[in-house]
N, C-alpha and C. Protein backbone atom coordinates (compact mmCIF):
# COMPACT_ATOMS: atom_id res chain seq x y z
N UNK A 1 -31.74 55.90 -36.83
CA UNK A 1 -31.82 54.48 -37.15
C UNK A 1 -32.31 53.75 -35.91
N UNK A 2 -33.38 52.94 -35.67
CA UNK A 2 -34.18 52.85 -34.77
C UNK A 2 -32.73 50.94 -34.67
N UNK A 3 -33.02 50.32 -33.60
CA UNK A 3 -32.38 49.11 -32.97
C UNK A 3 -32.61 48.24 -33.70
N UNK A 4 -33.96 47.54 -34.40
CA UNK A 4 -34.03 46.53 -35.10
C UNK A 4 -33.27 47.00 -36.71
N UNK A 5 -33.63 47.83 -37.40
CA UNK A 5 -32.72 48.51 -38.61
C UNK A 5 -31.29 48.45 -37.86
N UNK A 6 -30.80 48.60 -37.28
CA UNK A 6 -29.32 48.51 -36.84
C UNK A 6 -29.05 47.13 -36.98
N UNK A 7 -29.55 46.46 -36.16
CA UNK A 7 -29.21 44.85 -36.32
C UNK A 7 -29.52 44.47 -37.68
N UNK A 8 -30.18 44.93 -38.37
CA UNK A 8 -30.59 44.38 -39.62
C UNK A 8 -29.78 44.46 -40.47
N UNK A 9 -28.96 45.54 -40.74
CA UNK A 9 -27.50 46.05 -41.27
C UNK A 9 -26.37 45.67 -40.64
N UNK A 10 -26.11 45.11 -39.99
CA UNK A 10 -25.58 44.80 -38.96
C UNK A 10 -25.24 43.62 -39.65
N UNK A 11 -26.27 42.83 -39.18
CA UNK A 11 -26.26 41.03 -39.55
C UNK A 11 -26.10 41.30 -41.60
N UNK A 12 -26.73 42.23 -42.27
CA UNK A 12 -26.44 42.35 -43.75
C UNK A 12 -25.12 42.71 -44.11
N UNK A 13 -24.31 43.78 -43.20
CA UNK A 13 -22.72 43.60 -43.48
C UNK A 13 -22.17 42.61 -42.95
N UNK A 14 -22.21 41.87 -42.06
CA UNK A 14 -21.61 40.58 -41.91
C UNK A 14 -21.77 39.41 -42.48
N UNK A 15 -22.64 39.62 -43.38
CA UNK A 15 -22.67 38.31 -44.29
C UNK A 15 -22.31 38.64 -45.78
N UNK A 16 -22.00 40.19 -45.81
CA UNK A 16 -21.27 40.85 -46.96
C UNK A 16 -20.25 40.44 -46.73
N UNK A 17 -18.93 41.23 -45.38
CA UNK A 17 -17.52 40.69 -45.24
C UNK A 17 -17.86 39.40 -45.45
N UNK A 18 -18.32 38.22 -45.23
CA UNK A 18 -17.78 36.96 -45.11
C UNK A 18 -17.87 36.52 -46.65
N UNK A 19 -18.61 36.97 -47.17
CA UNK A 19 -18.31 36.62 -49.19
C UNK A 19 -17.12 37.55 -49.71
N UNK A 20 -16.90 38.23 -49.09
CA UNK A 20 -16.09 39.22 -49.47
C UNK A 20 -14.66 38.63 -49.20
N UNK A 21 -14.69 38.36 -47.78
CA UNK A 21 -13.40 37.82 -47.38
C UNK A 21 -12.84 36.59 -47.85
N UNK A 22 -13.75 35.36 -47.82
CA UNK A 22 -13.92 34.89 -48.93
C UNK A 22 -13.03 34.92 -50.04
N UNK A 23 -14.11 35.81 -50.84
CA UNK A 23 -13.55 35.89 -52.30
C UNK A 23 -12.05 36.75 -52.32
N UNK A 24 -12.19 37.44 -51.92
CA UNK A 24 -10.61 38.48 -51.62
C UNK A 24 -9.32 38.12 -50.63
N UNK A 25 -10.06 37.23 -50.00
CA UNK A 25 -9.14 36.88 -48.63
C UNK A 25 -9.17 38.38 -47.66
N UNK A 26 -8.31 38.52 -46.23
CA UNK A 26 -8.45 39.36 -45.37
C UNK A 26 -7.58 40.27 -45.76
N UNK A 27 -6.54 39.92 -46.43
CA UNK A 27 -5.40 41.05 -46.87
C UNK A 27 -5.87 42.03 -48.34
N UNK A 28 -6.26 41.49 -49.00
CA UNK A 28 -7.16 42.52 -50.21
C UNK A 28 -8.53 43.03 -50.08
N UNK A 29 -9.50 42.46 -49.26
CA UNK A 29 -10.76 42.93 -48.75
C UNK A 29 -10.29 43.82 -48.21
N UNK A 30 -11.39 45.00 -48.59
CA UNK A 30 -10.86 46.53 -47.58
C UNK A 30 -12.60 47.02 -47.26
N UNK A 31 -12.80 48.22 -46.34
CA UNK A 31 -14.11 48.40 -46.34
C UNK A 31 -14.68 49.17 -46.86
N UNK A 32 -13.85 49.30 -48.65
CA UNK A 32 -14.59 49.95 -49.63
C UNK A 32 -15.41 48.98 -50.19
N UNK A 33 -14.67 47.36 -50.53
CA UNK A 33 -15.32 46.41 -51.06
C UNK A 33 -16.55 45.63 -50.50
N UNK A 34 -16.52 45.93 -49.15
CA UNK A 34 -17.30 45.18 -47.94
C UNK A 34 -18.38 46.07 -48.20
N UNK A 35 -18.34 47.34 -47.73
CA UNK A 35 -19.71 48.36 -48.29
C UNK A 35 -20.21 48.65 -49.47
N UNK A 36 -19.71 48.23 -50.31
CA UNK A 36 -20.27 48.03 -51.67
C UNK A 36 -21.08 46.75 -51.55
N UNK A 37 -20.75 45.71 -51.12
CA UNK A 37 -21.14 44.19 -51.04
C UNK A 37 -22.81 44.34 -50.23
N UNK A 38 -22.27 45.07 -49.15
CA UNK A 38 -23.35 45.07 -48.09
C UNK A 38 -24.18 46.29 -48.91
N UNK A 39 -24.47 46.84 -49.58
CA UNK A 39 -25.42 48.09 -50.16
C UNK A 39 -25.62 49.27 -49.03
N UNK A 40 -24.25 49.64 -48.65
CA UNK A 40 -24.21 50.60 -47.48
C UNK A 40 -23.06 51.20 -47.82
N UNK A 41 -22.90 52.64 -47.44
CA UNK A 41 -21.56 53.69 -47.52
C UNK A 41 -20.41 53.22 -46.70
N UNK A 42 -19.38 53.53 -47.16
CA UNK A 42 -18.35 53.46 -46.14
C UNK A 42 -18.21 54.10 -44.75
N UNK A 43 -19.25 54.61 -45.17
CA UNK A 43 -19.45 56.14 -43.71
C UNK A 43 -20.16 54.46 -42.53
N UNK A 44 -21.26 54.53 -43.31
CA UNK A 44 -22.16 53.80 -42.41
C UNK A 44 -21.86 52.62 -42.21
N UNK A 45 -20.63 51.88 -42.70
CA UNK A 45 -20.00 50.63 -42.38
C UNK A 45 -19.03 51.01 -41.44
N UNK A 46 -18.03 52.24 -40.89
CA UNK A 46 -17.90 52.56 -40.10
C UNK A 46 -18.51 52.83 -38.49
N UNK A 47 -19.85 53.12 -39.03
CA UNK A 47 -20.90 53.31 -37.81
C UNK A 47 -21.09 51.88 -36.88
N UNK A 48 -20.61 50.95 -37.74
CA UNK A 48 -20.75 49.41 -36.69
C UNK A 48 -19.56 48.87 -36.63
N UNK A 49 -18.48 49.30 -37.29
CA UNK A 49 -17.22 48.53 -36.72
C UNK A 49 -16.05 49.87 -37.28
N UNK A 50 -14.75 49.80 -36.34
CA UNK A 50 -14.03 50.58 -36.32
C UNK A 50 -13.16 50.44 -37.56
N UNK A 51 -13.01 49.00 -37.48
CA UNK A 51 -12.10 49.15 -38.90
C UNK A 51 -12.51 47.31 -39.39
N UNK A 52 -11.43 46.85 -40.32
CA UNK A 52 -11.10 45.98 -40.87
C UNK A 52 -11.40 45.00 -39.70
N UNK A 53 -10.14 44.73 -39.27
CA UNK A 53 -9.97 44.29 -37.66
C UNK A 53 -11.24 43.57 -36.75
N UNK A 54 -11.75 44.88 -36.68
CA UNK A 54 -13.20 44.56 -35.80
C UNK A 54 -14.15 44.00 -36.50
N UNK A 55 -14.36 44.21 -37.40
CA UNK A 55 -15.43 43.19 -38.53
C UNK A 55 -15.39 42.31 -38.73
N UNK A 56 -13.88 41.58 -39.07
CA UNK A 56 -13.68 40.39 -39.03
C UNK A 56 -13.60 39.65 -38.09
N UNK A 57 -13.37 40.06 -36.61
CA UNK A 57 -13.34 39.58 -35.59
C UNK A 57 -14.97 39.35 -34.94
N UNK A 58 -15.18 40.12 -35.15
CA UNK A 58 -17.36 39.95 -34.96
C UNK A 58 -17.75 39.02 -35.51
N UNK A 59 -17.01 38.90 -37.30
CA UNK A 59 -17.68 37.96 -37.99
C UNK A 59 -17.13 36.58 -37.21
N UNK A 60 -15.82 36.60 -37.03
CA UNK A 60 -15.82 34.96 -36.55
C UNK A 60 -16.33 34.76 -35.25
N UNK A 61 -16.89 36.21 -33.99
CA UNK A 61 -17.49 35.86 -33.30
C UNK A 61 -18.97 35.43 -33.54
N UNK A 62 -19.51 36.14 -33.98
CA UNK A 62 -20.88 35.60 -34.48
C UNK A 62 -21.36 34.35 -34.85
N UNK A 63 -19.73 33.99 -35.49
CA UNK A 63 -20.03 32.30 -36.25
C UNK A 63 -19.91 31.75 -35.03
N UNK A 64 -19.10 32.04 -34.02
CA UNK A 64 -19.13 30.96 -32.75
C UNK A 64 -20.25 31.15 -32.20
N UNK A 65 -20.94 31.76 -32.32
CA UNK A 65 -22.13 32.29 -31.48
C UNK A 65 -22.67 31.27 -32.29
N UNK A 66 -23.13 31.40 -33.43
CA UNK A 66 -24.18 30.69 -34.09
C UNK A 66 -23.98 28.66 -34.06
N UNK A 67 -22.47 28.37 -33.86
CA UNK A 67 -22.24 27.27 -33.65
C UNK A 67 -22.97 26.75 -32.27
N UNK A 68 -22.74 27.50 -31.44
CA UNK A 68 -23.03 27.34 -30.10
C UNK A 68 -24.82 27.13 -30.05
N UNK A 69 -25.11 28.15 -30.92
CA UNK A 69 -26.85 28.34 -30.61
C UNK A 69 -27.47 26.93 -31.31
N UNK A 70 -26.37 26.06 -32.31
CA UNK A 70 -26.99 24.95 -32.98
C UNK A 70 -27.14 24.12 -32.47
N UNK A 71 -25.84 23.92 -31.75
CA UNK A 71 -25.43 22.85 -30.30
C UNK A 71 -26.30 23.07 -29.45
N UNK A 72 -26.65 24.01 -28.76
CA UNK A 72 -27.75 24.12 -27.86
C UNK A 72 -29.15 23.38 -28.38
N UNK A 73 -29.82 23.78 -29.57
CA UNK A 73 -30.65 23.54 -29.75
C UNK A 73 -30.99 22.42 -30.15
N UNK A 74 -29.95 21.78 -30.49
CA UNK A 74 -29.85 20.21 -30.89
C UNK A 74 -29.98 19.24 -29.28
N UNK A 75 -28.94 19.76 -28.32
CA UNK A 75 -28.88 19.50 -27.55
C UNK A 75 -30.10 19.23 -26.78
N UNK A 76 -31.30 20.17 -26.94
CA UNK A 76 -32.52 20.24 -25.61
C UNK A 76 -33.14 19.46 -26.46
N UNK A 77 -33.50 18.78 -27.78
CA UNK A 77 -33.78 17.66 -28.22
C UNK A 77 -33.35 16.70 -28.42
N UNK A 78 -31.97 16.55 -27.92
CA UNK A 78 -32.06 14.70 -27.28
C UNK A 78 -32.27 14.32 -26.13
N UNK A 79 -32.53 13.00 -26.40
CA UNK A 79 -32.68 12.67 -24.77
C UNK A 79 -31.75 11.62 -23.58
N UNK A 80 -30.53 11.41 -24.48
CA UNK A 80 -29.72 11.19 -23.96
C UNK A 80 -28.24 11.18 -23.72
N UNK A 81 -27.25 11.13 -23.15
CA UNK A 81 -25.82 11.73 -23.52
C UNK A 81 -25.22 10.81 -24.69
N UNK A 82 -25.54 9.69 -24.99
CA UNK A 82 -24.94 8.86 -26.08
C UNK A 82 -25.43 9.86 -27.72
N UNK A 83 -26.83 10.00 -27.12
CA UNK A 83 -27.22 11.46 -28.55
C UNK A 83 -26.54 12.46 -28.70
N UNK A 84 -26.55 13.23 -27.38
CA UNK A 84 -26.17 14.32 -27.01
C UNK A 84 -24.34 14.29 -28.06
N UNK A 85 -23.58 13.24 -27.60
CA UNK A 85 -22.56 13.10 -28.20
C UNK A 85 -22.81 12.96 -29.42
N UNK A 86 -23.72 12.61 -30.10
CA UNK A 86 -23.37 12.49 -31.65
C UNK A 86 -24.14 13.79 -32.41
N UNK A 87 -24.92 14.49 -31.45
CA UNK A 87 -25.54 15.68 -32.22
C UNK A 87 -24.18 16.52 -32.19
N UNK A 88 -23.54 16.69 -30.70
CA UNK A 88 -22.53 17.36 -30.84
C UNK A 88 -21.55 17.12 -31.89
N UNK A 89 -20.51 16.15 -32.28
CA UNK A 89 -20.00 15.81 -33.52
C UNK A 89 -20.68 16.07 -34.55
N UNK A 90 -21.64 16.04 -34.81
CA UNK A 90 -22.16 15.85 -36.31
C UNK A 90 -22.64 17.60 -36.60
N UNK A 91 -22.92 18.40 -35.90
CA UNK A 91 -23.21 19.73 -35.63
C UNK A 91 -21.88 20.57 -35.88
N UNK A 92 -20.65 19.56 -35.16
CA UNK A 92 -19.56 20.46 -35.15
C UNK A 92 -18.95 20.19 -37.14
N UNK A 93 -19.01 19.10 -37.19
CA UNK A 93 -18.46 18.53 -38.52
C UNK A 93 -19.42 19.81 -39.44
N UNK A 94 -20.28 19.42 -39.37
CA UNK A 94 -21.71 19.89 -40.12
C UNK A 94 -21.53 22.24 -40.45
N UNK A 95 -21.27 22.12 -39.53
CA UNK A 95 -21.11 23.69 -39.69
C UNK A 95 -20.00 23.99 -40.10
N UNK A 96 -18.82 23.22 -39.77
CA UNK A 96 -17.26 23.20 -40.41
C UNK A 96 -17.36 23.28 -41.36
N UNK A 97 -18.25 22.50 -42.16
CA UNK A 97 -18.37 22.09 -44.10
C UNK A 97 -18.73 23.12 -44.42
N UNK A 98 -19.70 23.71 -43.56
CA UNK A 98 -21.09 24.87 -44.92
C UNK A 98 -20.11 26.50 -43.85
N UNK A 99 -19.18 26.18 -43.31
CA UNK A 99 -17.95 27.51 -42.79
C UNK A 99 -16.87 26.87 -43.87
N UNK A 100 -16.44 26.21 -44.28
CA UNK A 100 -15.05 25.86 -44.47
C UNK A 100 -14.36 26.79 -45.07
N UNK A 101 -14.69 28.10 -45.97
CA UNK A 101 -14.08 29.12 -46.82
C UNK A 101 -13.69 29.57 -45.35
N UNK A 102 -14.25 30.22 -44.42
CA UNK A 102 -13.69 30.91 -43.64
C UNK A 102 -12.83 30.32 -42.22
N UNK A 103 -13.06 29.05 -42.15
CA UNK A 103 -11.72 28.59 -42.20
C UNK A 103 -10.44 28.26 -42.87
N UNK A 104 -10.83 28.23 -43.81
CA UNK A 104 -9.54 28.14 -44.90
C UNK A 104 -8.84 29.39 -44.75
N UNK A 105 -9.71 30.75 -44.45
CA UNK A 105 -9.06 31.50 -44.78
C UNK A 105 -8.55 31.75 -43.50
N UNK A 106 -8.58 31.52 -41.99
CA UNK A 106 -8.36 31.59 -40.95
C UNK A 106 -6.73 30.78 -40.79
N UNK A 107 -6.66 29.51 -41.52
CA UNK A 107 -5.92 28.62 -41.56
C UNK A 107 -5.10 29.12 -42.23
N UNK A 108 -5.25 29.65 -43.50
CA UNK A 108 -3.89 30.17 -45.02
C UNK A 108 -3.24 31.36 -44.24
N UNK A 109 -4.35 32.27 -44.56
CA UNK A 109 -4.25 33.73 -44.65
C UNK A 109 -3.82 34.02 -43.00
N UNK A 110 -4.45 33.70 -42.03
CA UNK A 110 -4.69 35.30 -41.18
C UNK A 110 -3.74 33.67 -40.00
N UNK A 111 -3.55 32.26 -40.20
CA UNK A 111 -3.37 31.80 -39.24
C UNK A 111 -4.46 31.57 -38.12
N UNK A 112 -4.02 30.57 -37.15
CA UNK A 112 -5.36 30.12 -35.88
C UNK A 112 -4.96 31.71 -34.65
N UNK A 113 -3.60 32.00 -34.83
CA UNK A 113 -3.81 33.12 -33.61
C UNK A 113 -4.65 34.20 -33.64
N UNK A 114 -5.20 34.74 -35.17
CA UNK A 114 -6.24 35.78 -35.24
C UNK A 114 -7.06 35.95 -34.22
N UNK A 115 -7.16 36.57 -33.32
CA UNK A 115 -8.72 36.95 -32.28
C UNK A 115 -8.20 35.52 -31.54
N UNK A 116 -6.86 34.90 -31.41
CA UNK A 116 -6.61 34.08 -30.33
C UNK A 116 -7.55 34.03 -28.80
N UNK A 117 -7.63 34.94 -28.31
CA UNK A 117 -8.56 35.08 -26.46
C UNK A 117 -9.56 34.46 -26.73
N UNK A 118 -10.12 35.15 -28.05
CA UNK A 118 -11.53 34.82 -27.88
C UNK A 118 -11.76 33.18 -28.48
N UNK A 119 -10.99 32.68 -29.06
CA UNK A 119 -11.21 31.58 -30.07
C UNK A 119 -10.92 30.48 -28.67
N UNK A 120 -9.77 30.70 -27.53
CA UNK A 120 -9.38 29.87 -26.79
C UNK A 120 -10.48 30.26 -25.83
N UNK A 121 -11.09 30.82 -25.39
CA UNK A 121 -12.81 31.27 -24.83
C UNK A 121 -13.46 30.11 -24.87
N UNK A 122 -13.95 30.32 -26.28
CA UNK A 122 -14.85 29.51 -26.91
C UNK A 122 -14.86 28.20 -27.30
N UNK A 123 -13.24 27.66 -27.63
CA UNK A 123 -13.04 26.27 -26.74
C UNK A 123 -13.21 25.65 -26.15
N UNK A 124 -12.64 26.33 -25.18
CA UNK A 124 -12.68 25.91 -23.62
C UNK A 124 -13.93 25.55 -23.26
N UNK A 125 -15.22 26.39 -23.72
CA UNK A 125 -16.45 26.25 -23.47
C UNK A 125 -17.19 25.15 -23.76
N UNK A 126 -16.87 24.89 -25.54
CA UNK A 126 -17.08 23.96 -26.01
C UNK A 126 -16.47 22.37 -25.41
N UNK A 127 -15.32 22.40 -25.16
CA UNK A 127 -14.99 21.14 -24.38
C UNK A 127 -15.69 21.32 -23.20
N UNK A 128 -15.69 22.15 -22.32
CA UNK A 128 -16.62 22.05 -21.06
C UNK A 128 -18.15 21.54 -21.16
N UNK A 129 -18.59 21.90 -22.26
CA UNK A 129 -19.75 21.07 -22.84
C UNK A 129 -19.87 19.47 -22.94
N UNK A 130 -18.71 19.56 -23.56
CA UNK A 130 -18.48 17.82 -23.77
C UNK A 130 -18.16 17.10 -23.02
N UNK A 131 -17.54 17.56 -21.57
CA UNK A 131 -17.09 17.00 -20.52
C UNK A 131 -18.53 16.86 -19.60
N UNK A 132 -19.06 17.62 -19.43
CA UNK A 132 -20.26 17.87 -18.82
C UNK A 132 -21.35 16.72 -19.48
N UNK A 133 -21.31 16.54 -20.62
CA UNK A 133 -22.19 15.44 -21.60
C UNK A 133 -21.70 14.19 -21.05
N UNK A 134 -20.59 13.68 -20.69
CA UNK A 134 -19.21 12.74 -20.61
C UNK A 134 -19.78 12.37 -19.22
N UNK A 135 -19.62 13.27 -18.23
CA UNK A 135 -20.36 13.19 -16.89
C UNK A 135 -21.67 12.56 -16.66
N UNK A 136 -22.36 13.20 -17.77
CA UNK A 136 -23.84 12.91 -17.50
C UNK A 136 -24.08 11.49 -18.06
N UNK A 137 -23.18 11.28 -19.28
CA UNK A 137 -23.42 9.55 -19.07
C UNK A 137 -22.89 8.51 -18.34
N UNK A 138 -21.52 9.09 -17.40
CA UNK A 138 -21.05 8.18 -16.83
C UNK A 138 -22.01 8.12 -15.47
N UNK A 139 -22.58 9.40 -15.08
CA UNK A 139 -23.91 9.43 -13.92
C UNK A 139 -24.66 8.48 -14.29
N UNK A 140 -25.28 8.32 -15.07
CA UNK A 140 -26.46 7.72 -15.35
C UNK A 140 -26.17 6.29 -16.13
N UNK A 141 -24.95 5.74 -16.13
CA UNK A 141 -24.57 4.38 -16.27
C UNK A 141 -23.97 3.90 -17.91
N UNK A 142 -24.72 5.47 -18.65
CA UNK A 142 -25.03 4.69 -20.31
C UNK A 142 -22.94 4.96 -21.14
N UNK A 143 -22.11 5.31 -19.89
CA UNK A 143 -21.27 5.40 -20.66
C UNK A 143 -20.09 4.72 -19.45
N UNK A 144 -19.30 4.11 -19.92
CA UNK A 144 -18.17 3.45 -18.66
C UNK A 144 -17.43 4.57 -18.20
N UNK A 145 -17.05 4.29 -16.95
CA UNK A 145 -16.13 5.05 -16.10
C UNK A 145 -15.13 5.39 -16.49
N UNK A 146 -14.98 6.85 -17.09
CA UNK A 146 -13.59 7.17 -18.06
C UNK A 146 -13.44 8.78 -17.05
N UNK A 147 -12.08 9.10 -17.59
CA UNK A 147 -11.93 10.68 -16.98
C UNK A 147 -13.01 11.25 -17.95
N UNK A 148 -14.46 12.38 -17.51
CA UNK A 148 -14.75 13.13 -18.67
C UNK A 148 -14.07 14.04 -19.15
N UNK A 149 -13.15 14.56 -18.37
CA UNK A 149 -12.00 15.99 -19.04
C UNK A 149 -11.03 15.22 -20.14
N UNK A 150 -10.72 14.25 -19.82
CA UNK A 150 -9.74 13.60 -20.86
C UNK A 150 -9.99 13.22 -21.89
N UNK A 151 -11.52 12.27 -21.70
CA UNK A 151 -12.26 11.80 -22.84
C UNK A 151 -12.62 13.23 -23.37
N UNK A 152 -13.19 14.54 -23.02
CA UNK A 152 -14.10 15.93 -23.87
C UNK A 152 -12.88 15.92 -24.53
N UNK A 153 -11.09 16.38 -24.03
CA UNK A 153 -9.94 16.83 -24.69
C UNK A 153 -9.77 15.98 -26.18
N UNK A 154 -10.11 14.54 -25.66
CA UNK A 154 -9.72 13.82 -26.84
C UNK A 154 -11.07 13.95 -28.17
N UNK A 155 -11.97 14.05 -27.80
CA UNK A 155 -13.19 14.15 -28.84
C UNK A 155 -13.14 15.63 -29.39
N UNK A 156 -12.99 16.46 -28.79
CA UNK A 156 -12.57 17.56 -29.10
C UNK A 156 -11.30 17.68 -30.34
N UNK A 157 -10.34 17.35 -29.98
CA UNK A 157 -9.00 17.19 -30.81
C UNK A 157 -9.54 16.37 -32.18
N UNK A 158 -10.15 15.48 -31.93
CA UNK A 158 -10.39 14.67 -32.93
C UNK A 158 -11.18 15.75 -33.97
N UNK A 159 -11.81 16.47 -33.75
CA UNK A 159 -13.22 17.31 -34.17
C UNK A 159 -11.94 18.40 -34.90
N UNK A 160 -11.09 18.91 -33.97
CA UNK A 160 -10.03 20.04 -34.41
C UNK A 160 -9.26 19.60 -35.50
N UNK A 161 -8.89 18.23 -35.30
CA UNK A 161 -8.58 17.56 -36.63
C UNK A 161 -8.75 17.19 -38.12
N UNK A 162 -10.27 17.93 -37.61
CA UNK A 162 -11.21 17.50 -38.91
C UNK A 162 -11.21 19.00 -39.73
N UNK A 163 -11.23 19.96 -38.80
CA UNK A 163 -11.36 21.14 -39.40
C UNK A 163 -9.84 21.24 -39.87
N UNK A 164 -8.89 20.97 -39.14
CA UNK A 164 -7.39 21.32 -40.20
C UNK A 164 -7.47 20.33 -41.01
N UNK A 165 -7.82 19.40 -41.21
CA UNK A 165 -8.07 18.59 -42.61
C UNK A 165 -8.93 19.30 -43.16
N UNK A 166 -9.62 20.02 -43.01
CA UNK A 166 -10.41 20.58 -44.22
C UNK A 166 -9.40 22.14 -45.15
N UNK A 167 -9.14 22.42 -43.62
CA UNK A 167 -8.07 23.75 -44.16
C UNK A 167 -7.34 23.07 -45.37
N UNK A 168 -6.21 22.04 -44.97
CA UNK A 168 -5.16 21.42 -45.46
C UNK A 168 -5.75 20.99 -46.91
N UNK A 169 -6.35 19.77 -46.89
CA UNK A 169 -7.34 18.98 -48.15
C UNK A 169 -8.56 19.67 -48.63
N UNK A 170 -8.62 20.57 -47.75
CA UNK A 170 -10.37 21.14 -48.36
C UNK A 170 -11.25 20.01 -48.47
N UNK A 171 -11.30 19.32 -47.71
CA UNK A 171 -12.40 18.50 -47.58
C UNK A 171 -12.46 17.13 -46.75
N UNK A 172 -13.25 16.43 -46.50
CA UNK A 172 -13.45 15.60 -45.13
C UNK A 172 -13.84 14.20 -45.79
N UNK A 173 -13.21 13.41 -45.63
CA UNK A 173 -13.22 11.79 -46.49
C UNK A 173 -14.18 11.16 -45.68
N UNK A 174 -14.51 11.64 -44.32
CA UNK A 174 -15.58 10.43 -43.71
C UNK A 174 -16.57 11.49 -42.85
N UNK A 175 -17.85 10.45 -43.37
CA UNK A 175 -19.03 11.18 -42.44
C UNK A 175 -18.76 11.12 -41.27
N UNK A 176 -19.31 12.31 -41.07
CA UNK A 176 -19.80 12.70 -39.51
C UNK A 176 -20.34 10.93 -38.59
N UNK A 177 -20.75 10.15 -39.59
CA UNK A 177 -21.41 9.06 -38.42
C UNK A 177 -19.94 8.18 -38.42
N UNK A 178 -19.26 8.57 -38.83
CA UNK A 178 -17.77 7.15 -39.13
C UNK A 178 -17.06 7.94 -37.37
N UNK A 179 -17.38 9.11 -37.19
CA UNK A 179 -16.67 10.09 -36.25
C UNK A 179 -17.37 9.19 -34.59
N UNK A 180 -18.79 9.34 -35.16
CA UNK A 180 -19.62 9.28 -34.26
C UNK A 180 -19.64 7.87 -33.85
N UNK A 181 -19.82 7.26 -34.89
CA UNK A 181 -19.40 5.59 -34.30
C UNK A 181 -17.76 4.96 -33.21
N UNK A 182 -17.35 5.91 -33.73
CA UNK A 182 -15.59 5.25 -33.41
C UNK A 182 -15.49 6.07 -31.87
N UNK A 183 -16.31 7.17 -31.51
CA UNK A 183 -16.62 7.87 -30.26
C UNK A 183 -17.34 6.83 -29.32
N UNK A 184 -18.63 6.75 -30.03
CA UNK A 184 -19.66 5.66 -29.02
C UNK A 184 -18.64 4.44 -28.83
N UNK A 185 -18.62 4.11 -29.77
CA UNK A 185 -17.72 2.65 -29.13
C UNK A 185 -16.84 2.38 -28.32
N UNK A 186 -16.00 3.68 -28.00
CA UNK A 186 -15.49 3.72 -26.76
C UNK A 186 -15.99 3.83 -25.57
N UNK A 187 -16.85 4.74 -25.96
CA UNK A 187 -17.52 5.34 -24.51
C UNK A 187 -18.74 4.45 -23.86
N UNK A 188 -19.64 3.83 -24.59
CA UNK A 188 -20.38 2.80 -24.46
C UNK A 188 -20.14 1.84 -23.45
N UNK A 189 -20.95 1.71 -22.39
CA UNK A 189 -20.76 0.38 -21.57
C UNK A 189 -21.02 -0.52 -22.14
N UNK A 190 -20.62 -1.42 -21.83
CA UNK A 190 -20.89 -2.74 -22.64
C UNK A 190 -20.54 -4.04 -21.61
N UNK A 191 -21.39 -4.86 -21.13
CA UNK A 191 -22.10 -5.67 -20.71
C UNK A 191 -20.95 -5.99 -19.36
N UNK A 192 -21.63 -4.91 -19.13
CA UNK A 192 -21.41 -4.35 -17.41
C UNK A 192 -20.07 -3.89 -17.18
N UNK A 193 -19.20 -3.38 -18.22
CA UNK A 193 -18.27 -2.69 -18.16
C UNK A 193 -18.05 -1.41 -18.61
């Protein structure tokens, strides 16, 4: 099996488990149902992950990966941190919605400690992002003199809030711009303050 066919099966069983898990949740999905899903043997769904465990843990790494790669790319097309902040919110909201099964099932089923290291990793990162955004407008004047670690913690939380409201309600009563407005307006200088 040459490297690109690997990844190719690869990325095709991981988007098998995640309908799978899904539909079965993590406790009845097994990787007879997952390799049936993905059009691969159980042998050869073995060949990329050890068990249950590791699959599902790839899969929710991958999704952070892919959150991250959206944020990035959103990111090198704005052009300023007041954007920068609302691509970030609306990116984070935005992928929460079209993920929300597999948070739900993170939230019901398996709990937030599942793959805990890595999830508090990838946090951390993510607020370091936002603090760093926070910085760059208070550098450059377009946002008032606030702590950025305090202000990333609190925009952050707010964002974490949204996703356990989705767990909880399954669903999110206000756009992404109701998020984004009630953010800027704090952070916003405003006539020389």
């Amino acid at each position: 099996m040459n490297k690109r066919s690997a990844e190719e099966t690869k990325k095709n069983i991981l988007e098998a488990a995640q309908s799978v898990f899904t539909e079965h949740g993590y406790a009845q999905a097994s990787m007879r149902i997952i390799a049936r899903a993905a059009g691969t043997s159980v042998g050869g769904l073995y060949l990329h992950f050890r068990n249950k465990e590791e699959l599902y843990l790839t899969l929710v790494q991958d999704r952070m990966k892919m959150l991250n790669d959206l944020t990035e790319e959103a990111l090198f097309k704005v052009d300023g941190p007041a954007e920068a902040i609302a691509a970030f919110i609306s990116i984070s909201i935005e992928f929460a919605r079209k993920n929300k099964e597999m948070l739900i099932l993170q939230g019901r089923e398996l709990g937030f400690s599942f793959g805990l290291d890595r999830k508090r990793a990838f946090l951390r990162e993510r607020r370091e992002l936002l603090a760093d955004i926070v910085r760059k407008g208070i550098n450059t004047g377009v946002f008032r003199e606030c702590d950025a670690d305090e202000t990333a913690w609190i925009i952050f939380n707010m964002l974490r809030g949204v996703v356990v409201s989705m767990v909880i309600d399954e669903e999110v009563l206000c756009p992404a711009e109701a998020y984004i407005d009630m953010v800027l307006h704090g952070l916003l200088r405003r006539n020389g303050r």
